[in-house]
Protein backbone atom coordinates (compact mmCIF):
# COMPACT_ATOMS: atom_id res chain seq x y z
CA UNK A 1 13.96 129.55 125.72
CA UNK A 2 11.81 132.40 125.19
CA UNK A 3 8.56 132.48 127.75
CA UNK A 4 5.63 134.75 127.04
CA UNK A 5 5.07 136.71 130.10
CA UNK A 6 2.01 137.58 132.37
CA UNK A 7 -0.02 140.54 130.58
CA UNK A 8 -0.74 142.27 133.69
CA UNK A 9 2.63 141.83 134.99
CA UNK A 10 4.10 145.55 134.75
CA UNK A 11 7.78 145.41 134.24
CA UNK A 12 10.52 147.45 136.32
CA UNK A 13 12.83 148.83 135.01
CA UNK A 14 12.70 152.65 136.30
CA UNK A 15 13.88 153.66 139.47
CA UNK A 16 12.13 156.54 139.22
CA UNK A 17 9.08 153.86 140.25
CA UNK A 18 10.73 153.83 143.47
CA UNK A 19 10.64 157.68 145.65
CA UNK A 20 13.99 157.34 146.93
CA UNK A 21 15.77 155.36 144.36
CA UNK A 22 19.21 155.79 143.38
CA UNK A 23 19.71 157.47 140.05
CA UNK A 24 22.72 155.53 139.57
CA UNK A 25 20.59 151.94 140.02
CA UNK A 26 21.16 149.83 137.10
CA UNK A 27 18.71 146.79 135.95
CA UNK A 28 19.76 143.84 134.07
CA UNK A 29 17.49 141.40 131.72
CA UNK A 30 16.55 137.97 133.26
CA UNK A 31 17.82 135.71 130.88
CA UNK A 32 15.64 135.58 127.62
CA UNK A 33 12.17 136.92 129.62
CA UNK A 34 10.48 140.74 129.92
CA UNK A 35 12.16 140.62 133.66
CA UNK A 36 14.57 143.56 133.99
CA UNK A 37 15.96 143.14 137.56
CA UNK A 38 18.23 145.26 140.01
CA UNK A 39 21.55 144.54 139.47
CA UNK A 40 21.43 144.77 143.32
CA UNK A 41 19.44 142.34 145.16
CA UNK A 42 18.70 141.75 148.46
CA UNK A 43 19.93 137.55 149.57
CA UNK A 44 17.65 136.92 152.29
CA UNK A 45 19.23 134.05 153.91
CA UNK A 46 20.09 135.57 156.99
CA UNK A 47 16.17 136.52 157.67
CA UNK A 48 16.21 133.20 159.17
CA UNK A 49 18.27 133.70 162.13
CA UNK A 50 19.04 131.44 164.43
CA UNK A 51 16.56 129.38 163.45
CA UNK A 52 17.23 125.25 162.60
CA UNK A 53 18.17 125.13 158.99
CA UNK A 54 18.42 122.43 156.28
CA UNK A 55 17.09 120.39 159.23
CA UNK A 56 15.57 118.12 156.09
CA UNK A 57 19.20 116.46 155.58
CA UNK A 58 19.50 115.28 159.41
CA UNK A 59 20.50 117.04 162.55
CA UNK A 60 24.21 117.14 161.13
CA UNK A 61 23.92 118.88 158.71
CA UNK A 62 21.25 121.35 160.26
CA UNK A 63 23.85 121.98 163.32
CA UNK A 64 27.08 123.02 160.21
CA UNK A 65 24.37 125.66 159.67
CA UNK A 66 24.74 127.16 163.51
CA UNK A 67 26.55 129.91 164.99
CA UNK A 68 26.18 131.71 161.33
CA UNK A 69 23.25 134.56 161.76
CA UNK A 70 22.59 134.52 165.27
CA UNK A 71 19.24 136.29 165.95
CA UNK A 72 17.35 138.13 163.85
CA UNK A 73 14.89 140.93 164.65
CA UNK A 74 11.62 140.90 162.52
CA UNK A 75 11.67 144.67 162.91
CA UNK A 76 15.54 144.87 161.21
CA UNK A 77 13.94 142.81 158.04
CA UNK A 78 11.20 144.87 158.03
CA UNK A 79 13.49 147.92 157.30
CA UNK A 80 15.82 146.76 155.36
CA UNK A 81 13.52 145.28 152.81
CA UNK A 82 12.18 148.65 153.29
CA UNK A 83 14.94 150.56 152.38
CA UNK A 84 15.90 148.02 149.73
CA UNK A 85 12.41 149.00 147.95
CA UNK A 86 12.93 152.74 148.70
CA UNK A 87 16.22 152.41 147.07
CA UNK A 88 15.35 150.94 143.46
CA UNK A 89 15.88 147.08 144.87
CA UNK A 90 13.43 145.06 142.74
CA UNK A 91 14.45 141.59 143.14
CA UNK A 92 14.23 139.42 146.46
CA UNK A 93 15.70 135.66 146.72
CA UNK A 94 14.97 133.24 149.61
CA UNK A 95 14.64 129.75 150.30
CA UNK A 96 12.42 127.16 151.64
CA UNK A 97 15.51 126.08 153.90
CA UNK A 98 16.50 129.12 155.22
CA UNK A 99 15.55 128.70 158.92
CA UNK A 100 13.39 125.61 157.41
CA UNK A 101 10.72 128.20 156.29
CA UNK A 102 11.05 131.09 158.96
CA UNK A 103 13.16 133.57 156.27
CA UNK A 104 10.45 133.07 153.73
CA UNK A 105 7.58 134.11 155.86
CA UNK A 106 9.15 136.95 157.78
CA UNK A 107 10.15 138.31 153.62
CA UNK A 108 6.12 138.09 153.29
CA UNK A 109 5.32 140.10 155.88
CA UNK A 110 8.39 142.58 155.41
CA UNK A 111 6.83 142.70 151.98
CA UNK A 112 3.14 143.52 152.57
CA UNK A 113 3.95 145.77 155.88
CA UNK A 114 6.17 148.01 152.81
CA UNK A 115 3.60 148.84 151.53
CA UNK A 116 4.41 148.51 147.83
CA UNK A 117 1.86 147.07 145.25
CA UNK A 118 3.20 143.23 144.31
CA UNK A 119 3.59 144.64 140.64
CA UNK A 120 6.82 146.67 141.72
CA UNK A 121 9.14 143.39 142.64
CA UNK A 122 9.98 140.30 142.15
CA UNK A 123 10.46 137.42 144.25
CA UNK A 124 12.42 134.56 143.68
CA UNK A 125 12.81 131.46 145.77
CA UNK A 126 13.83 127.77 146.01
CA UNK A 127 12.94 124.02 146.64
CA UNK A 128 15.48 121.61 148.44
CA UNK A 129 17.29 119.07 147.01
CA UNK A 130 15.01 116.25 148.98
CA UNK A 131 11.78 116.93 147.41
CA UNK A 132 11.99 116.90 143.65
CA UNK A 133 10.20 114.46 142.86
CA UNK A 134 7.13 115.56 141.02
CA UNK A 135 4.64 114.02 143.38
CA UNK A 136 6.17 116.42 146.18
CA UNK A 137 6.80 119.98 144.39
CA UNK A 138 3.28 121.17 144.23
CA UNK A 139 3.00 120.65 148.11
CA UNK A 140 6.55 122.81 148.58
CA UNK A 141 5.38 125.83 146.13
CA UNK A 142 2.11 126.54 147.88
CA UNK A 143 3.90 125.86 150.85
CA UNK A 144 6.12 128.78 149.86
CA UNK A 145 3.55 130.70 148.28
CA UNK A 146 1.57 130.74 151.47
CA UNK A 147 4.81 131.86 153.64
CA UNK A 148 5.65 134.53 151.35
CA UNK A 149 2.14 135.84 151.14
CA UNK A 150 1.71 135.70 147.17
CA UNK A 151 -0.21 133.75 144.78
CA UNK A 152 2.73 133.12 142.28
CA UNK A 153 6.80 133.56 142.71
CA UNK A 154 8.35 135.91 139.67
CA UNK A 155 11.27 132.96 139.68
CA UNK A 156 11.53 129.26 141.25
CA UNK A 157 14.70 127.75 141.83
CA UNK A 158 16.24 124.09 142.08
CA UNK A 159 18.10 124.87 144.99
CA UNK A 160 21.19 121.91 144.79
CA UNK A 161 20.54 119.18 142.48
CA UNK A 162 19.16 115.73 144.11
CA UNK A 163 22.10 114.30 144.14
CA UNK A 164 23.01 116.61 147.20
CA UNK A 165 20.00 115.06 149.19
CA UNK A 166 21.24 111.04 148.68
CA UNK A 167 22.33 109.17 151.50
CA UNK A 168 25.60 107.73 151.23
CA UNK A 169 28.77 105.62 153.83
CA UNK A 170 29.81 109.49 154.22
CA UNK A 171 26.15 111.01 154.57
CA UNK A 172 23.66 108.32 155.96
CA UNK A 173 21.69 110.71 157.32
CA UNK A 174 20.46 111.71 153.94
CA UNK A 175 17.00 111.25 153.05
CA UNK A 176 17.06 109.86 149.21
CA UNK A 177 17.89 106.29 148.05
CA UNK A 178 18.51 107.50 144.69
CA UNK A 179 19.16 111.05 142.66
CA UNK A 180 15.70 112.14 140.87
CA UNK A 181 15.60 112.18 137.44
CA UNK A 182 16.40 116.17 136.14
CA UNK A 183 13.96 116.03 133.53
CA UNK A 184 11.09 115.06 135.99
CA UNK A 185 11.99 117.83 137.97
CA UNK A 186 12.02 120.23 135.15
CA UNK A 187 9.05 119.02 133.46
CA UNK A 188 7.14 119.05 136.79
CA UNK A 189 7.99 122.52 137.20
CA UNK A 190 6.76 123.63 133.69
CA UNK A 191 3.98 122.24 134.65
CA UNK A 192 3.34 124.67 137.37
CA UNK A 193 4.89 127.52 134.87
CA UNK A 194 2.22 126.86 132.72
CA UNK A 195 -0.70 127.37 135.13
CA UNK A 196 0.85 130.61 136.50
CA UNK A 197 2.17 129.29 140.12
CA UNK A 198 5.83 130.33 138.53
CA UNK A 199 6.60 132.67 136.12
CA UNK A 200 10.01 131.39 135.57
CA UNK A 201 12.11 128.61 136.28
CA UNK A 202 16.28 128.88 137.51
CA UNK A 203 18.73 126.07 138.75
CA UNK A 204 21.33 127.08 141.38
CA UNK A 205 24.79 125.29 142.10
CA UNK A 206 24.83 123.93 138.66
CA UNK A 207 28.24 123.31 136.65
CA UNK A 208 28.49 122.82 133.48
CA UNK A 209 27.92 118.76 133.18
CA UNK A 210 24.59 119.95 134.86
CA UNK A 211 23.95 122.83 132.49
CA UNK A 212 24.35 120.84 129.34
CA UNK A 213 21.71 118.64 130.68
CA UNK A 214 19.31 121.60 131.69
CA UNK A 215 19.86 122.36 128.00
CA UNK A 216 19.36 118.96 126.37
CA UNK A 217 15.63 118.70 127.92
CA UNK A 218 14.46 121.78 126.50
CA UNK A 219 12.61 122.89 129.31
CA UNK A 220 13.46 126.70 129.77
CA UNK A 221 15.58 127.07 132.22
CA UNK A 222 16.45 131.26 132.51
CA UNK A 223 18.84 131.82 135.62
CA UNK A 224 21.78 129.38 137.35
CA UNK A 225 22.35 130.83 140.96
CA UNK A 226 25.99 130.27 141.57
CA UNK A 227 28.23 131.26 144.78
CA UNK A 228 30.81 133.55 143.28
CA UNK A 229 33.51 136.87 144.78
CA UNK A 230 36.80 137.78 144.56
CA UNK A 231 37.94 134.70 147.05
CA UNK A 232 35.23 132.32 145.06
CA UNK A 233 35.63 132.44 141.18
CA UNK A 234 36.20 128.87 139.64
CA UNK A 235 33.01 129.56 137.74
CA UNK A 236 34.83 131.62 135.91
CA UNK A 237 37.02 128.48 134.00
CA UNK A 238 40.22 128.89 132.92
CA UNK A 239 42.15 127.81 129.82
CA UNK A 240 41.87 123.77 130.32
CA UNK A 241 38.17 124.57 131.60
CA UNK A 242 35.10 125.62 130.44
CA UNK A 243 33.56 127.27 132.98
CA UNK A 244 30.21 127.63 133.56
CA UNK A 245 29.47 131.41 133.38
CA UNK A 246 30.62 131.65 130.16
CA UNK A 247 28.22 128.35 128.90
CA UNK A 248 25.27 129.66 130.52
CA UNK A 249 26.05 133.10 129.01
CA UNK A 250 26.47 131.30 125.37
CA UNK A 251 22.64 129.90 126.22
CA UNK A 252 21.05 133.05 127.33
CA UNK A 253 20.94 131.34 130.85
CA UNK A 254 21.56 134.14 133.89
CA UNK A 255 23.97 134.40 136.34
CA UNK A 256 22.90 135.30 139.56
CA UNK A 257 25.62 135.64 142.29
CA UNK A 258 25.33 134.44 145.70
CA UNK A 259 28.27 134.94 148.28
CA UNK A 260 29.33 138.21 146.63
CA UNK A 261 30.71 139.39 149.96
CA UNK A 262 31.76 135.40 151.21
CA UNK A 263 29.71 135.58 154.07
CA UNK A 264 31.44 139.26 155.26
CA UNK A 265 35.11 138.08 154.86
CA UNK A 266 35.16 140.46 151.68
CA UNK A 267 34.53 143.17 153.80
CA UNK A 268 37.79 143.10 156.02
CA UNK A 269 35.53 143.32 158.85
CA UNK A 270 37.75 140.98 160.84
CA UNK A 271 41.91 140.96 160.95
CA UNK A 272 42.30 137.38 161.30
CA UNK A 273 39.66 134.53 159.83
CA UNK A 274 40.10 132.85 163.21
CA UNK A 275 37.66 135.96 164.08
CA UNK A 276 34.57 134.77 161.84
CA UNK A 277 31.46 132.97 163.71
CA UNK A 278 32.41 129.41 163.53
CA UNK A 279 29.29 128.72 161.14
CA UNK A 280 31.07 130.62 158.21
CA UNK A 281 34.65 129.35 158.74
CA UNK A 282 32.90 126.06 156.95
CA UNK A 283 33.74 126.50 153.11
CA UNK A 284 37.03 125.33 151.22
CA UNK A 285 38.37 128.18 152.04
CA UNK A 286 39.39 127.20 155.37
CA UNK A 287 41.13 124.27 157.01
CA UNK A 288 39.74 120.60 157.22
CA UNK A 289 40.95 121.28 161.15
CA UNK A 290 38.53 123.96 162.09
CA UNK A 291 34.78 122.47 163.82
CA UNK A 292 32.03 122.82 161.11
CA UNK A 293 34.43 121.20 158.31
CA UNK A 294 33.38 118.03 156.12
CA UNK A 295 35.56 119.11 153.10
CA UNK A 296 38.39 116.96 154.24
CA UNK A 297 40.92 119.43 152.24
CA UNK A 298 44.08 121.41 153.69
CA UNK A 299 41.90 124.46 152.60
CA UNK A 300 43.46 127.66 151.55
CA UNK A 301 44.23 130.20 154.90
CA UNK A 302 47.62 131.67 153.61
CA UNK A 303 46.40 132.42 150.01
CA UNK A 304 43.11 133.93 151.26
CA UNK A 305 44.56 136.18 153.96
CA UNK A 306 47.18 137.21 151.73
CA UNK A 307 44.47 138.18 149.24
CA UNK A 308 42.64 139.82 151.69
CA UNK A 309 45.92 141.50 152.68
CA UNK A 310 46.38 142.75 149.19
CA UNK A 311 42.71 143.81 149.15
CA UNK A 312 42.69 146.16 151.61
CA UNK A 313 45.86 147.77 150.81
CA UNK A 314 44.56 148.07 146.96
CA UNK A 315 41.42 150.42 148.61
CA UNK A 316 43.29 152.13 150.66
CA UNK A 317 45.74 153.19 147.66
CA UNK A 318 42.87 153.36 144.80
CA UNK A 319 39.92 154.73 147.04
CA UNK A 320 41.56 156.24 150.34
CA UNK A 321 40.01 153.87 152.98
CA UNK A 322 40.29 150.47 153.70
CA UNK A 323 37.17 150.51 156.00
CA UNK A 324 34.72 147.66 155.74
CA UNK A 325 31.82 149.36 153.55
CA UNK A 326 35.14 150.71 150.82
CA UNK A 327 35.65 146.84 150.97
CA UNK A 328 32.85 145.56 150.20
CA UNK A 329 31.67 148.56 147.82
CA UNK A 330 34.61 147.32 145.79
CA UNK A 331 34.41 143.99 146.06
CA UNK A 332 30.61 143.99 145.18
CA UNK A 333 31.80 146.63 141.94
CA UNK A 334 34.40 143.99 140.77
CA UNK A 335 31.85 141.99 139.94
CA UNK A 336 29.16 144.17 138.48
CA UNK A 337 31.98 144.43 135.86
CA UNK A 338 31.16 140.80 134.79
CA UNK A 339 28.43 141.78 131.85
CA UNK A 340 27.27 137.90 132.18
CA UNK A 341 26.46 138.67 135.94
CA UNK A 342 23.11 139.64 136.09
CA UNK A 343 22.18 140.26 139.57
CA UNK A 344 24.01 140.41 143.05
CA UNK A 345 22.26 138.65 146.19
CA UNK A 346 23.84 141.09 148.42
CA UNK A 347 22.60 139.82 152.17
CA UNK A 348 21.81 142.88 154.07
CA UNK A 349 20.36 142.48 157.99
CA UNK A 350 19.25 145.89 158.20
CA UNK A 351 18.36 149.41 156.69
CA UNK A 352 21.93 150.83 157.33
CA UNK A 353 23.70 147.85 155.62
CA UNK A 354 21.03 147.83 152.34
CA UNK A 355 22.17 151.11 152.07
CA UNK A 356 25.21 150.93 152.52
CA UNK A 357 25.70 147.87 150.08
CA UNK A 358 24.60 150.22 147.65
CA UNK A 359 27.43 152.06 147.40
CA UNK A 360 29.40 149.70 145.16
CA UNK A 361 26.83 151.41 142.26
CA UNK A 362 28.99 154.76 142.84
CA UNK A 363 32.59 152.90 142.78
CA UNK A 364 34.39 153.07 139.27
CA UNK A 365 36.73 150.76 138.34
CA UNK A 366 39.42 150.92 135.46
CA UNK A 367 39.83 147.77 133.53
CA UNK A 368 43.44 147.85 134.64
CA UNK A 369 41.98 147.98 138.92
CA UNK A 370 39.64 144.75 137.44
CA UNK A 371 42.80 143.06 136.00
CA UNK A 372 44.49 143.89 139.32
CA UNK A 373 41.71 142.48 141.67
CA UNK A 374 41.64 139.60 139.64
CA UNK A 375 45.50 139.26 139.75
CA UNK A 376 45.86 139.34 143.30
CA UNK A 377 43.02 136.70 144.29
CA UNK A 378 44.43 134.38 141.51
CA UNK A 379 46.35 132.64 143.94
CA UNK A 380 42.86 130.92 145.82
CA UNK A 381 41.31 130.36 142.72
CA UNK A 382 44.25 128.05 141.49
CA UNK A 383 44.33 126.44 144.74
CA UNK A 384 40.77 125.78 145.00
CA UNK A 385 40.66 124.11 141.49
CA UNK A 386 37.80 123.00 139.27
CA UNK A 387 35.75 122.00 142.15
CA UNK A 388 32.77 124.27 142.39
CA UNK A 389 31.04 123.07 145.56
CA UNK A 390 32.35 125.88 148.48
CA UNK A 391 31.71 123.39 151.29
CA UNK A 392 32.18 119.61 149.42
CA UNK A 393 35.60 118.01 148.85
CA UNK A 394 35.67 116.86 145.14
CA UNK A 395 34.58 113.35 146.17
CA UNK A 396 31.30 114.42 147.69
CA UNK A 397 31.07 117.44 145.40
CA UNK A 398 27.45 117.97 144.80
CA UNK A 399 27.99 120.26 141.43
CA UNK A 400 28.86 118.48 138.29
């Protein structure tokens, strides 16, 4: 799976690069490529805003994607990608459906307002589940590459496999007839790789049935985005299941981490989960009873807010503060621990929180506090089961 990189691509992997950098700023290997990213990077998801979302599976689905950002000031992304750059951040992921293009574009221009040469970061982003069929991907990278004001992307991403994009009794709104062959996709996208569009190509929301078919078609696949925290780790497996970190890990493949904070709920920023916008009380997590829901499952309140519970009295006791930023500084450092985990797509809205995200570089954790974090979310993970999907029911569940 080995790709031979771009000779005038000038690899990272020195904060000194950077004139504020952290000296404690780690960087990671991109699964078997030159790439040597910050295990740090910034999620850009909420650069979208308010702005209509996923609006390409039908206006139901776009409207479960309200009430989560609110508005978002061009002049806030500006500075945090900013300080995110100042501060040793080399790696940048984003989406073609977050705010249905807007979070893409306003990353381009937060990008070549910074100031920094395109040499000293990478950008990653992704193409939606409805248009993978190879007649269609061409059109959705340039579309990309013209938002994000480059001429290639450093990594493009699969965002959900088709099968999330076909219409069914449950989901008629959805726009394919039939799932698209993987292994068009891929091939389509090599393709591309090999003129120099792409330099790399990653999957996201793949399990392991998925993985093993990644594999079998031999295109080189390096990364597999997955959503994964403290309240979120079924990728993990157990004893009766393989889970897909450790395949991907036994293939060279990446793990990137999305959801590392669970949309904020890490943080302990609010005392009850009745507090969260309504947009993010949408996941498994929560009850099949509360608006955005489609899950259809008695979710898991008591074990999370017990967990959360737990959490905040283990920071208080280990690190003198339960405060939101201790929170999420040790939440984020849990899972830096995972060796397999290669990067963190840490969301951050503005310069104070990419700094402040940050801090989970300086927390040190025992691998007796790591057993103990582990311990006390254990409850969720058994109750959320095998099921990987954060927002499906296992019926509809949309990774296999």
């Amino acid at each position: 799976m080995h790709q031979q990189p771009h000779s005038e691509e000038k690899l990272i992997s020195e904060p000194e690069e950077f004139p504020r950098a952290q000296k404690y700023m780690q960087y990671r290997q991109l699964g078997n490529t030159d790439i040597k990213i910050s295990v740090v990077g910034l999620g850009c998801f909420a650069f979208g805003g308010d702005k209509p979302t996923m609006a390409h599976l039908g206006a139901s689905m776009a409207k479960l994607h309200g009430d989560v950002w609110g508005k978002q000031e061009d002049d806030d992304t500006f500075a945090a990608v900013k300080e995110a750059l100042d501060q040793g951040i080399n790696f940048f992921d984003n989406a073609e459906g977050y705010g249905d293009g807007h979070a893409e574009d306003a990353l381009g221009r937060a990008l070549e307002a910074s100031g920094y040469d395109r040499s000293k970061y990478y950008i990653a982003t992704k193409i939606s589940e409805a248009f993978l069929h190879p007649d269609q991907i061409r059109q959705h990278l340039e579309a990309s590459l013209k938002r994000l004001r480059t001429s290639y992307v450093d990594l493009y991403q699969i965002h959900w496999h088709s099968r999330a994009a076909v219409k069914s009794e449950h989901y008629p709104e959805r726009p394919l007839e039939h799932e698209i062959p993987l292994s068009d996709t891929l091939r389509a996208l090599d393709e591309l790789r090999k003129e120099g569009l792409i330099r790399h190509i990653g999957v996201c929301n793949f399990g392991v049935k998925d993985m093993q078919e990644v594999i079998s078609i031999g295109v080189p696949v390096v990364s597999n985005q997955i959503c994964y925290n403290l309240l979120w780790r079924g990728c993990e497996g157990d004893s009766e299941t393989e889970g897909v970190i450790p395949f991907c890990a036994k293939h060279g493949v990446s793990i990137l981490a999305w959801g590392p904070l669970q949309q904020g709920l890490l943080t302990g920023k609010w005392e009850s989960l009745d507090e969260l916008p309504k947009g993010r009380q949408r996941s498994r997590l929560f009850s099949k009873d509360r608006e955005f829901q489609r899950h259809g499952e008695e979710g898991s309140e008591a074990e999370v807010e017990e967990t959360l519970r737990a959490f905040r009295a283990f920071t208080k006791e280990n690190f003198g503060a339960s405060d939101p930023a201790t929170m999420a500084n040790v939440s984020l450092a849990w899972l830096l621990g995972n060796p397999h985990v290669t990067s963190l797509l840490v969301g951050s809205r503005n310069k104070t929180q990419a700094e402040s995200n940050l801090g989970c570089l300086k927390v040190e954790l025992s691998p007796e506090q790591v057993q103990q974090l582990a311990d006390l979310s254990e409850p969720v993970k058994k109750k959320l089961g095998a099921n990987l999907d954060p927002y499906e029911g296992a019926a509809y569940s949309r990774i296999h």
